[in-house]
Protein backbone atom coordinates (compact mmCIF):
# COMPACT_ATOMS: atom_id res chain seq x y z
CA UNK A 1 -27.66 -55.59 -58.33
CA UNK A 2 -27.24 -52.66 -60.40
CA UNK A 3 -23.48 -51.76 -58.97
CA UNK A 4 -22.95 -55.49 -60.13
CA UNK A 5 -24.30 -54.94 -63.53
CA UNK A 6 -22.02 -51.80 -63.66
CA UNK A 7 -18.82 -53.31 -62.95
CA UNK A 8 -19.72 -56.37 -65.34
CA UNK A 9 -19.86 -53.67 -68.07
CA UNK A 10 -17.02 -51.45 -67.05
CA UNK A 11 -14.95 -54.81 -66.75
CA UNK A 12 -16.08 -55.09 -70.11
CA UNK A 13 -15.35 -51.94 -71.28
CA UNK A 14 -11.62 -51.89 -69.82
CA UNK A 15 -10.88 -55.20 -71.56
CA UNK A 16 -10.60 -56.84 -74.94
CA UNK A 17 -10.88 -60.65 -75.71
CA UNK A 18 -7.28 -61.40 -77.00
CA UNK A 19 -6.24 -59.82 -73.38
CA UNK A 20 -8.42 -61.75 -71.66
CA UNK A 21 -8.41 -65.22 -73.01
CA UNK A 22 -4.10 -64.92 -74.13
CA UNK A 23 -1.05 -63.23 -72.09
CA UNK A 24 0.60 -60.09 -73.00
CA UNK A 25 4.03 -61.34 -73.19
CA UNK A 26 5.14 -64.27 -74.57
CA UNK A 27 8.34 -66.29 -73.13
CA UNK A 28 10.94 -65.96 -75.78
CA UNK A 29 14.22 -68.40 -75.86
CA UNK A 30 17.68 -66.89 -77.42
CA UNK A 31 20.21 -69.22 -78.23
CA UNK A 32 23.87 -68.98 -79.34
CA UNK A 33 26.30 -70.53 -80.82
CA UNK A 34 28.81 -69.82 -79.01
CA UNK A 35 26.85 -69.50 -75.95
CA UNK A 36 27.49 -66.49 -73.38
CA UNK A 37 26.32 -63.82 -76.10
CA UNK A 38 25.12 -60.72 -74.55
CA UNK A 39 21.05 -60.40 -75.22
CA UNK A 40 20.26 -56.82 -75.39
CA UNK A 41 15.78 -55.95 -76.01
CA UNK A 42 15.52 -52.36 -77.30
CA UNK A 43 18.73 -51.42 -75.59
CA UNK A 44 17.95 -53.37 -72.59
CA UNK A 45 20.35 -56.50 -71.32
CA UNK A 46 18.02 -59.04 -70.28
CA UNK A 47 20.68 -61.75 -69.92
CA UNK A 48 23.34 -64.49 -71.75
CA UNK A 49 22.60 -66.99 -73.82
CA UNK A 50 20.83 -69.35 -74.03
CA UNK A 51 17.99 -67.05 -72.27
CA UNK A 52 14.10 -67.39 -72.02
CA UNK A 53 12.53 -63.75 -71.42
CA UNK A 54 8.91 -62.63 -70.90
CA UNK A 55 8.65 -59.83 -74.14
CA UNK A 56 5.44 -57.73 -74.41
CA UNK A 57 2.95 -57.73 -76.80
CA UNK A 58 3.27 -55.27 -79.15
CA UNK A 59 2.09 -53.64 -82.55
CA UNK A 60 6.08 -52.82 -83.32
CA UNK A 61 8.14 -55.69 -82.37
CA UNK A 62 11.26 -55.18 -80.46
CA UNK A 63 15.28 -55.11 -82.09
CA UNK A 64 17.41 -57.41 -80.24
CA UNK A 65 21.47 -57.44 -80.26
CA UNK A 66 22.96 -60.59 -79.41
CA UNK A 67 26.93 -59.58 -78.21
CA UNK A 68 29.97 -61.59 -77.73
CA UNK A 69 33.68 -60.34 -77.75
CA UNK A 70 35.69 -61.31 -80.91
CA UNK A 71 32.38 -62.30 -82.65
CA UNK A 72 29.91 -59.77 -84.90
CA UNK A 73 27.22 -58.27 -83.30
CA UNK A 74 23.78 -60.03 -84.59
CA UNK A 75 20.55 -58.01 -85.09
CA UNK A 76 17.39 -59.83 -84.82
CA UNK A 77 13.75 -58.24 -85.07
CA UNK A 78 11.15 -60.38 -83.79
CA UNK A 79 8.17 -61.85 -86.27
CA UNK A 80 5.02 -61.29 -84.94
CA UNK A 81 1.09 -61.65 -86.39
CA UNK A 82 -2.36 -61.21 -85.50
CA UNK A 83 -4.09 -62.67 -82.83
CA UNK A 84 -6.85 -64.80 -83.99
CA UNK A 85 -8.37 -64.81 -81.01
CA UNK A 86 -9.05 -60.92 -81.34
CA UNK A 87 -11.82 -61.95 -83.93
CA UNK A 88 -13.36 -62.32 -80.74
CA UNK A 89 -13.63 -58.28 -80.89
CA UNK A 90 -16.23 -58.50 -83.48
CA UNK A 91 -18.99 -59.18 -80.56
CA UNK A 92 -17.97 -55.87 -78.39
CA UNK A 93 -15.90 -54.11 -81.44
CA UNK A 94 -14.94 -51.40 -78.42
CA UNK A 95 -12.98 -54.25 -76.86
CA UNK A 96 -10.62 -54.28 -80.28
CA UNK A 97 -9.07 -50.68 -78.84
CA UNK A 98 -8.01 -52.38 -75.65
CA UNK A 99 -6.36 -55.05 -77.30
CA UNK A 100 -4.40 -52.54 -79.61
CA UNK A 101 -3.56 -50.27 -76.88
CA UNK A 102 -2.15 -53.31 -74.96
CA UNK A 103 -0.33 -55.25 -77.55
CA UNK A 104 -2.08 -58.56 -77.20
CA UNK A 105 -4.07 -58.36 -80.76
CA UNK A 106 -0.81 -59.53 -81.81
CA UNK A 107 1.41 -62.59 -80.81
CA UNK A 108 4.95 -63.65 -81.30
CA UNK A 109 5.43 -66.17 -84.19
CA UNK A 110 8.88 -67.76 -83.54
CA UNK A 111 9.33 -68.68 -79.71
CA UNK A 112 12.76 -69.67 -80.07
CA UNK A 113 15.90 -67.61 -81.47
CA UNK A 114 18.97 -69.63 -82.34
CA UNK A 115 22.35 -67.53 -83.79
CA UNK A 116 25.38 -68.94 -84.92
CA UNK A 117 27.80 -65.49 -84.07
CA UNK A 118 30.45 -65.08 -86.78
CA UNK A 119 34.30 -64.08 -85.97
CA UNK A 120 34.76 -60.63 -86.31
CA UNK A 121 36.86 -59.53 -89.68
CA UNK A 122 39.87 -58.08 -88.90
């Protein structure tokens, strides 16, 4: 009984609300127009568009490139906020580090990303 009571609080301990009760990545859709752009996360490719991509959680959101020959390279940084259901911290406040550590006391506003790519100049 006591081992059970033990890992009940370590579980506790080791995890904050907005991890438990919400994801920490949130599927993400870029879109171009034209389609076929290059979709580069922090320097990552992570596919063409149109593309749906698990991103993580985080405090800093990511800079994304969207690339297509003979068209200007678009910058986008991704709008996030605070997780309401963090508030849920205030009963176990130790539970509120977790959830900053991990990135899921904030979530991704805009789901969907959609570019219209612009010729280059020459």
């Amino acid at each position: 009984m006591k081992r059970l009571l033990l890992c009940t609080v370590a579980l506790a301990l080791l995890s904050g609300c907005a991890t438990i009760f919400t994801r920490s990545s949130d599927a993400i859709t870029f879109r171009s127009v034209p389609e076929g752009a290059k979709v580069e996360i922090n320097g990552v490719s992570v596919g063409k568009t149109p593309v749906t991509v698990p991103v993580k959680r985080s405090m800093n959101p990511p800079h994304v490139q969207m690339k297509l020959g003979g068209y200007e390279t678009q910058y986008i940084v991704l709008q996030n906020s605070f997780n309401g259901v963090a508030v849920l911290d205030i009963i176990f406040w130790p539970t509120f580090l977790v959830d900053a550590l991990t990135g899921s006391i904030m979530k991704y506003d805009v789901l969907t990303y959609e570019v219209e790519l612009e010729a280059e100049k020459r």
